[in-house]
Every structure is written in C-alpha cells, then in structure tokens.
C-alpha atoms as a PDB file:
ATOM      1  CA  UNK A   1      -2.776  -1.624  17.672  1.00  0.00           C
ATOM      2  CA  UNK A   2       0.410  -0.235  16.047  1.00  0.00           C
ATOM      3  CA  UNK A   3       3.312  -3.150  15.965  1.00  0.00           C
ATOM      4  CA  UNK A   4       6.100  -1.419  15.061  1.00  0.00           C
ATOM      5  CA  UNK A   5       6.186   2.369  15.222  1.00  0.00           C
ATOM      6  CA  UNK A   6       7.581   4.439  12.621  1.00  0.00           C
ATOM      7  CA  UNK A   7       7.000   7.753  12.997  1.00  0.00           C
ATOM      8  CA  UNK A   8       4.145  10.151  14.614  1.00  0.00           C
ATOM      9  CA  UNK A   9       2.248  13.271  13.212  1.00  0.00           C
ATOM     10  CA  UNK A  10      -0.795  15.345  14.303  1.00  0.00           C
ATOM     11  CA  UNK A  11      -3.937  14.947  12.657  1.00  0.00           C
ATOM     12  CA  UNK A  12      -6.778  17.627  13.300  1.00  0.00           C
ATOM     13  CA  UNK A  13      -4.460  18.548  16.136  1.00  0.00           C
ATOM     14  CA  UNK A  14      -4.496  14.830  17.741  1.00  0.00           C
ATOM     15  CA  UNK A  15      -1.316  12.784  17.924  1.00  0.00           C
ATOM     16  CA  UNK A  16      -1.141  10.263  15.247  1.00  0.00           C
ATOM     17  CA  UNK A  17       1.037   6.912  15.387  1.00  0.00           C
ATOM     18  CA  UNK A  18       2.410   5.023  11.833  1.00  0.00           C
ATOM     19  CA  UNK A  19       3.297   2.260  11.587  1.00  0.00           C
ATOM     20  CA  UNK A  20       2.895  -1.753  10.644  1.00  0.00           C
ATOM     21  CA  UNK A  21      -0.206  -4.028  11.806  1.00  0.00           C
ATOM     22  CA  UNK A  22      -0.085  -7.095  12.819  1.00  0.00           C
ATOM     23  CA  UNK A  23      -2.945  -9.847  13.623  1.00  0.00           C
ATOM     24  CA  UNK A  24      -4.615  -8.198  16.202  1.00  0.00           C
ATOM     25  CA  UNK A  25      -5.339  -5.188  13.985  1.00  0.00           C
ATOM     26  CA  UNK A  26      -7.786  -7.594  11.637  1.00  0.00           C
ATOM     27  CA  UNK A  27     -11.146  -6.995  13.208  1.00  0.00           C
ATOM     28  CA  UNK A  28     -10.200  -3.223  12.807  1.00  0.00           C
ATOM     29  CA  UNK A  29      -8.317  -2.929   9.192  1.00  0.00           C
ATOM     30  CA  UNK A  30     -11.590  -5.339   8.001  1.00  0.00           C
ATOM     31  CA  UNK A  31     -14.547  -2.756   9.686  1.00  0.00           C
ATOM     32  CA  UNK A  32     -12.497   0.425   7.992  1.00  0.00           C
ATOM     33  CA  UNK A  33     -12.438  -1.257   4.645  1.00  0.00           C
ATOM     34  CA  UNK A  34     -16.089  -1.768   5.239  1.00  0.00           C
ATOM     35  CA  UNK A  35     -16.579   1.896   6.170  1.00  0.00           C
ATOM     36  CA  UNK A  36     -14.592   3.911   4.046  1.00  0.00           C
ATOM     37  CA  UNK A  37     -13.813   1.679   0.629  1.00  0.00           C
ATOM     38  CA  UNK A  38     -16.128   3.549  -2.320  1.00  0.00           C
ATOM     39  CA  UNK A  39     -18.343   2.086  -5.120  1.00  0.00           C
ATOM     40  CA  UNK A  40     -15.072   1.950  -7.799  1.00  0.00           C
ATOM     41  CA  UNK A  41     -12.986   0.347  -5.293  1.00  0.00           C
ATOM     42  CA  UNK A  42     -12.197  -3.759  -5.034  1.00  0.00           C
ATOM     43  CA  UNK A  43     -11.983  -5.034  -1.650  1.00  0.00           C
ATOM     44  CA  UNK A  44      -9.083  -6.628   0.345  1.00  0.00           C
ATOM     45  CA  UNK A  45     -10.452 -10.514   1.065  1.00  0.00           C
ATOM     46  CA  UNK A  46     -10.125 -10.824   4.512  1.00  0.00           C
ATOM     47  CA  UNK A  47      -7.584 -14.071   3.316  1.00  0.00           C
ATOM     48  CA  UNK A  48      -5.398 -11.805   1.675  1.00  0.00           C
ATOM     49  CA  UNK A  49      -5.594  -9.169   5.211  1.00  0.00           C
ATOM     50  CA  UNK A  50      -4.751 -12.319   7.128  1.00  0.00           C
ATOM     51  CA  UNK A  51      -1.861 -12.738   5.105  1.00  0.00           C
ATOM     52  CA  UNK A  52      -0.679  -9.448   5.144  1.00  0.00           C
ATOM     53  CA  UNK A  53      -1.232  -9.269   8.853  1.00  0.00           C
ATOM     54  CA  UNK A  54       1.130 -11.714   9.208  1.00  0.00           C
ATOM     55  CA  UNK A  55       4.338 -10.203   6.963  1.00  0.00           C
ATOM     56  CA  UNK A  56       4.103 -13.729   4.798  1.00  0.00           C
ATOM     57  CA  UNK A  57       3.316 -12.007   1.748  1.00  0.00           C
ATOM     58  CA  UNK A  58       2.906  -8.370   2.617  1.00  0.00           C
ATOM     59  CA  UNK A  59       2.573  -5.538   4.614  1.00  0.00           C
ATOM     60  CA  UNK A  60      -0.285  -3.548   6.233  1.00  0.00           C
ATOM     61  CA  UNK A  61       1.029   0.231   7.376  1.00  0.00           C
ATOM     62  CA  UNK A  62      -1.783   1.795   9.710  1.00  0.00           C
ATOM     63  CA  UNK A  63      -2.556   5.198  11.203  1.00  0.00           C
ATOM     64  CA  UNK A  64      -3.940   5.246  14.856  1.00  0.00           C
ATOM     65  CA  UNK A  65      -5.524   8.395  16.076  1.00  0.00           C
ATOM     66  CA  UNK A  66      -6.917   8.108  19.917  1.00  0.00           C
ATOM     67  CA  UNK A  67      -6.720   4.313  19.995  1.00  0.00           C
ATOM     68  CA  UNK A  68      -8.648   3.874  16.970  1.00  0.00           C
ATOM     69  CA  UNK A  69      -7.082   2.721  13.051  1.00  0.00           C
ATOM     70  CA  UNK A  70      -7.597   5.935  11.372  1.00  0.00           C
ATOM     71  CA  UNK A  71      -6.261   4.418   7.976  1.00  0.00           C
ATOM     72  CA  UNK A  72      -4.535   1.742   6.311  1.00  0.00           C
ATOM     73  CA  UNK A  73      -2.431   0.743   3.607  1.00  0.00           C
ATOM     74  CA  UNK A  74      -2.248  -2.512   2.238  1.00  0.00           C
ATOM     75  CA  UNK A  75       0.599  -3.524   0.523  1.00  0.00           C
ATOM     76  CA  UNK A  76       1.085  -6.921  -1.568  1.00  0.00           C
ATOM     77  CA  UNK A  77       4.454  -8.767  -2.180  1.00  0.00           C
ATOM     78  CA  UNK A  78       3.874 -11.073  -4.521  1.00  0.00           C
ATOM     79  CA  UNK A  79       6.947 -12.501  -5.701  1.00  0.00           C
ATOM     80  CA  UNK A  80       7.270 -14.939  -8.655  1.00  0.00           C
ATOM     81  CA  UNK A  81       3.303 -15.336  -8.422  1.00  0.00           C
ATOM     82  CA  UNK A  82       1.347 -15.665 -11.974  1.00  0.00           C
ATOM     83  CA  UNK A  83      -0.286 -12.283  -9.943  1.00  0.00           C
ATOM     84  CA  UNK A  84       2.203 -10.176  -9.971  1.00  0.00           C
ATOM     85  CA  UNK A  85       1.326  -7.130 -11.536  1.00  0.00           C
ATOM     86  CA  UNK A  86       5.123  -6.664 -12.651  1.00  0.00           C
ATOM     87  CA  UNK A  87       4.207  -9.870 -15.365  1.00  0.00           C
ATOM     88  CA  UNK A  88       1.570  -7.146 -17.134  1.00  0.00           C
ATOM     89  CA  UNK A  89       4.451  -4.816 -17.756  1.00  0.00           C
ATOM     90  CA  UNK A  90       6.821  -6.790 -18.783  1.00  0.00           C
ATOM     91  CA  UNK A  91       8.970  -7.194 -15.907  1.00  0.00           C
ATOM     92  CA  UNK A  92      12.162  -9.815 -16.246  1.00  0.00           C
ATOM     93  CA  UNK A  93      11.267 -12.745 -13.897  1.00  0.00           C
ATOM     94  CA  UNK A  94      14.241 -11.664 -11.530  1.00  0.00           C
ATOM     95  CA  UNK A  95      12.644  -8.229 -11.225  1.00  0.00           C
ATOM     96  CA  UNK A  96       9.640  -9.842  -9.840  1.00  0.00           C
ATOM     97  CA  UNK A  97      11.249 -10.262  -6.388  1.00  0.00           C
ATOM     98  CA  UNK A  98      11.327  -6.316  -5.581  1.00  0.00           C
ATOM     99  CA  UNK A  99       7.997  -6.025  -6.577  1.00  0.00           C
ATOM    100  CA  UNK A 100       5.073  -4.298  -4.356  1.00  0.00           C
ATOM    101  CA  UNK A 101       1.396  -3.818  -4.710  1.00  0.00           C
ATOM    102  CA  UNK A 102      -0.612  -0.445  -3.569  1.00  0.00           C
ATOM    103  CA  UNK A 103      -3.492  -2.854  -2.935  1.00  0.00           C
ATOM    104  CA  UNK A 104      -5.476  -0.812  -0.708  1.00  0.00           C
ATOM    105  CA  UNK A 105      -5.456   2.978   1.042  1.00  0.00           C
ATOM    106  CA  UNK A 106      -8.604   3.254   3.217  1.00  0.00           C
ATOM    107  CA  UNK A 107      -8.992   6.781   5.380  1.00  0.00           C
ATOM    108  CA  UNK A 108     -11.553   6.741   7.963  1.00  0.00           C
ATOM    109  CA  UNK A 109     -14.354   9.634   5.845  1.00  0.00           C
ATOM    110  CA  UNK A 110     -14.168  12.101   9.155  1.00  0.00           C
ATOM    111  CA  UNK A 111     -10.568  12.315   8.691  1.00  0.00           C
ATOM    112  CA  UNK A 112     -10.060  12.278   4.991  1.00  0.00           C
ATOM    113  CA  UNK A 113      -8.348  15.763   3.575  1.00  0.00           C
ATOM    114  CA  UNK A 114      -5.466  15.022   6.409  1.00  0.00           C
ATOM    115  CA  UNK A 115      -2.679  14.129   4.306  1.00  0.00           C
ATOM    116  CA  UNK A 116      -2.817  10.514   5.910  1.00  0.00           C
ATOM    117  CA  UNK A 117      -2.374   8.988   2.440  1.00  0.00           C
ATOM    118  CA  UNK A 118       0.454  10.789   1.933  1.00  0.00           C
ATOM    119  CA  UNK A 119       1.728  10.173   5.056  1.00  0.00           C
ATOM    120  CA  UNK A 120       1.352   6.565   4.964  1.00  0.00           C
ATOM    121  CA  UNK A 121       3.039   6.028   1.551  1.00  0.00           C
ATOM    122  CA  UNK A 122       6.528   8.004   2.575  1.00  0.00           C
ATOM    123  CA  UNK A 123       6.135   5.981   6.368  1.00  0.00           C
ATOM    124  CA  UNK A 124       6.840   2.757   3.878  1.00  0.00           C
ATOM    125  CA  UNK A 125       8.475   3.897   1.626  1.00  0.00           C
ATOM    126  CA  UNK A 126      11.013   5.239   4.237  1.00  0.00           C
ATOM    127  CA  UNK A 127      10.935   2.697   6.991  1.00  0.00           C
ATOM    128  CA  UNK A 128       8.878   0.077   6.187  1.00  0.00           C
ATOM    129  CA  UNK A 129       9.982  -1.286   2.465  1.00  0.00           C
ATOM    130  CA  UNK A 130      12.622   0.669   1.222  1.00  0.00           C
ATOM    131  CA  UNK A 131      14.397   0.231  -1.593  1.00  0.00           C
ATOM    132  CA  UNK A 132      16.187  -1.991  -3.012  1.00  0.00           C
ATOM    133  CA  UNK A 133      14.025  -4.450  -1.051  1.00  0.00           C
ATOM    134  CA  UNK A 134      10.973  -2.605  -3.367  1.00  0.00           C
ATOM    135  CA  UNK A 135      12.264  -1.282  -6.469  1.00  0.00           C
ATOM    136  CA  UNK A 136       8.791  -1.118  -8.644  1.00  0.00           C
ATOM    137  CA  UNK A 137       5.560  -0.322  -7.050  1.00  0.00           C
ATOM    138  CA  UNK A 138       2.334  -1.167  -9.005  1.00  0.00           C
ATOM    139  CA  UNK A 139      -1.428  -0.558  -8.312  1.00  0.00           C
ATOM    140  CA  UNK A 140      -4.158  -0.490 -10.511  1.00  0.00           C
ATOM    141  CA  UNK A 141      -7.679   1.742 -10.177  1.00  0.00           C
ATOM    142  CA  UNK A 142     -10.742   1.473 -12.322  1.00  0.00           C
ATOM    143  CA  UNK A 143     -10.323   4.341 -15.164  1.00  0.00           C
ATOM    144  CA  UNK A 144     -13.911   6.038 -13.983  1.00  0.00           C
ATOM    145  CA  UNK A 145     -12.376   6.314 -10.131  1.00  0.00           C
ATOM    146  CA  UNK A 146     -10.975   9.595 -10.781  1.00  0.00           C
ATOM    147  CA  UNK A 147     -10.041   9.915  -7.292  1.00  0.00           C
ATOM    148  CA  UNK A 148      -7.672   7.304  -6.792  1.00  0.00           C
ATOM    149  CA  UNK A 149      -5.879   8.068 -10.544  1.00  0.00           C
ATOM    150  CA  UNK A 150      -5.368  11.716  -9.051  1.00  0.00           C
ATOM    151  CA  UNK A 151      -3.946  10.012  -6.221  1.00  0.00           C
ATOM    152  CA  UNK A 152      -1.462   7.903  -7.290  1.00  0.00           C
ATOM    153  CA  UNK A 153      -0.152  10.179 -10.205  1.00  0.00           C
ATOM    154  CA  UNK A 154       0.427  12.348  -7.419  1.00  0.00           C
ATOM    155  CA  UNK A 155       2.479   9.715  -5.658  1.00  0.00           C
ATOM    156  CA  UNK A 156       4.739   9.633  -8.347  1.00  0.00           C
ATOM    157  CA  UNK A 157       3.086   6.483 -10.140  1.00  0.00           C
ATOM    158  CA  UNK A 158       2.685   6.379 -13.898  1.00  0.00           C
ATOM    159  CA  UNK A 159      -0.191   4.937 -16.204  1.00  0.00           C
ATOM    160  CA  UNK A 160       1.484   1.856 -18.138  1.00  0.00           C
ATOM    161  CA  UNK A 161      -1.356   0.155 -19.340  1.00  0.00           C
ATOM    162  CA  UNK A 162      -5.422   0.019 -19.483  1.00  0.00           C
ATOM    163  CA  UNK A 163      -7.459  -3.176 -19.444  1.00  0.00           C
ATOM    164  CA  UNK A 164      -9.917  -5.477 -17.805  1.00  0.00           C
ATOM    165  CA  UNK A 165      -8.248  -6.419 -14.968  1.00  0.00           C
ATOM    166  CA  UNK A 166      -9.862  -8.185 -11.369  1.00  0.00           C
ATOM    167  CA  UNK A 167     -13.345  -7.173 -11.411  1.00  0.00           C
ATOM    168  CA  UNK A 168     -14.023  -7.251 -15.468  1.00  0.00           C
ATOM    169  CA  UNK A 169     -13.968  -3.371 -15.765  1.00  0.00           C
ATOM    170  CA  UNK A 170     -11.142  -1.681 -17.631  1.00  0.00           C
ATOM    171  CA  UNK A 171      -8.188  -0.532 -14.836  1.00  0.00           C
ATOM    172  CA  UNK A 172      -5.165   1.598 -15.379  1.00  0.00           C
ATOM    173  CA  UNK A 173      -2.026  -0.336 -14.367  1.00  0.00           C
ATOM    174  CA  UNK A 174       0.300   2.315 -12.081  1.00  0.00           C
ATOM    175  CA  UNK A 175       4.185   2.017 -12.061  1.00  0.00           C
ATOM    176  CA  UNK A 176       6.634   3.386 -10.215  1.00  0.00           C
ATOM    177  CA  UNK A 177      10.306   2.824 -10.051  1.00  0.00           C
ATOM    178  CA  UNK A 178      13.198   3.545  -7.562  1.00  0.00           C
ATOM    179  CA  UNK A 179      16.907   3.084  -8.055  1.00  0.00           C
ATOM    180  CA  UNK A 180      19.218   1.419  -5.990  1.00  0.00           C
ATOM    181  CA  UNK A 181      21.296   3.928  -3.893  1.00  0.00           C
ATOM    182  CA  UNK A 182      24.591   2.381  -2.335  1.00  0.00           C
ATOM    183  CA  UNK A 183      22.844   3.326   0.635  1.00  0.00           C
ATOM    184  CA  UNK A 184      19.933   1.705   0.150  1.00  0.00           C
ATOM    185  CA  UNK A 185      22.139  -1.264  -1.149  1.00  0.00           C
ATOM    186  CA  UNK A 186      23.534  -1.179   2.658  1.00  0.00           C
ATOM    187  CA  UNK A 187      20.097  -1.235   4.164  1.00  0.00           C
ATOM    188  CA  UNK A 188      19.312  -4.001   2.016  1.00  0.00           C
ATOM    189  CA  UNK A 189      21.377  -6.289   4.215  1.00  0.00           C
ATOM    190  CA  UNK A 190      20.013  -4.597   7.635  1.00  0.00           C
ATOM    191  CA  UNK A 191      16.098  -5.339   6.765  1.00  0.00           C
ATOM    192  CA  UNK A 192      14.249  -8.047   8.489  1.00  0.00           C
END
C-alpha cells in the first residue's frame, strides 16, 4: 500500500511503515475516513482523495501496520487557488506557492494514543514536503473540536483567525511557518 517509504516505527510493538499513497490506497484512505473521522470533523471528498492520490495537487502520507492503513494524512497544495487558506491570512500572492493544507489526520480508533499523528506530521515534514518547497502550513478545526485545536497547537501551529469557514460553523484558522535554511534551499532543487 505504501508508495514510497520514508521511515518505519513500532506501534503496539508491530512494525509500522510511513510513507506516501498513491491510487491504489483509495478504497482504503476512503473506508478509514469513514471509520475514524468524528462528529466536528469535515470530510475529504473522495474527488479531492483522488487528487491527492495522484501528487497533482497534494499529498496523502499513510501509516501501514500488518498490511492494513493504520492512518492518514491528507495534505492540500493549493497554489494560486481562490482556496488557499494562505488568502485568509493575508499571504502575498507569491507566498501562495509554498503553501500546504493539514486537511485531514485520520487514526484507525484501536490504535489512537500511538503517537501516529505525530509521527506522520515530522515523516512530511522531513521527507515528504520539506521546506522551502512548504514554508506555511495552514489547517483549520471547528472551535468546539477541542481535540484537534490541542492537536495542532501542539504541532507547533498557531490560531490566526476565527470564522465561518466550509461547513457554516465558526473554525480557527492554524498557521505555521518555517524558514528557509541554505540547506533546505539545496534540497529545494533535489525534490521531485
């Protein structure tokens, strides 16, 4: 199911394999979302999985755990698109470019409290879209899914802004920035 492999970890003492999805992962990203994505949560259309399946507009990074897609995380690039998230903040239209959306972390409920999350956040931001190919992540959660705030303020993310955003219910807007490093200016070049 795993693509490209990134790295490996043990889960409840089972090896675990990271790394990017590609079309033959849909049936399986699509039945996860259906299992583990909550009440306060909007869903991935399985357009926009197709899409990201196919690295034209996105990424998906998964988790596999005994031949099965433990978790996912759905990533959005959306470019110049009247979507982007980065237009909300205030981004400069060239800025757009190196933006990424947290669109979607789903963890199989048997193997939640893992770290997977976690895991699957530093796989991309490490391997899979480092900077200065990203240099401003943004997601957004409802403001009564206290969950997912925890969770991405302790990713690093920041609230920028509260509103009615997607679904008509008020939504914190997340941000988080990364520099460009002359070595991440090198691998810049080197990314596919």
């Amino acid at each position: 199911m795993i693509r490209n492999p990134v790295t490996e970890t043990v889960i409840g003492g089972r090896p675990c394999h990271i790394g990017t999805l590609g079309p033959a992962a849909r049936h399986a990203v699509l039945a996860l979302q259906e299992e583990g994505i909550g009440d306060l949560m909007f869903p991935i259309s399985p357009a926009e999985v197709d899409h990201m399946l196919t690295d034209q507009g996105g990424r998906i990074v998964g988790a596999e755990v005994q031949g099965r897609l433990a978790a996912f995380f759905a990533i959005l690039l959306p470019g110049r698109s009247p979507d982007n998230l980065g237009r909300d903040d205030g981004l400069p239209e060239e800025a757009l470019d190196h933006v990424a959306h947290w669109t979607a972390v789903i963890v199989r409920p048997d193997l939640r409290g893992h770290g997977l999350q976690r895991r699957l956040m530093a796989a991309t931001l490490e391997a899979v879209l480092p900077p200065p190919r990203v240099r401003h992540w943004f997601a957004t959660a409802r403001v009564e899914n206290a969950a997912s705030v925890r969770s991405f303020l302790s990713a690093g993310l920041r609230i920028v802004k509260v509103g009615p955003k997607y679904d008509g219910h008020d939504r914190y807007l997340f941000r988080q920035d990364f520099p460009v490093t002359a070595d991440a200016h090198h691998r810049e070049h080197a990314f596919p």
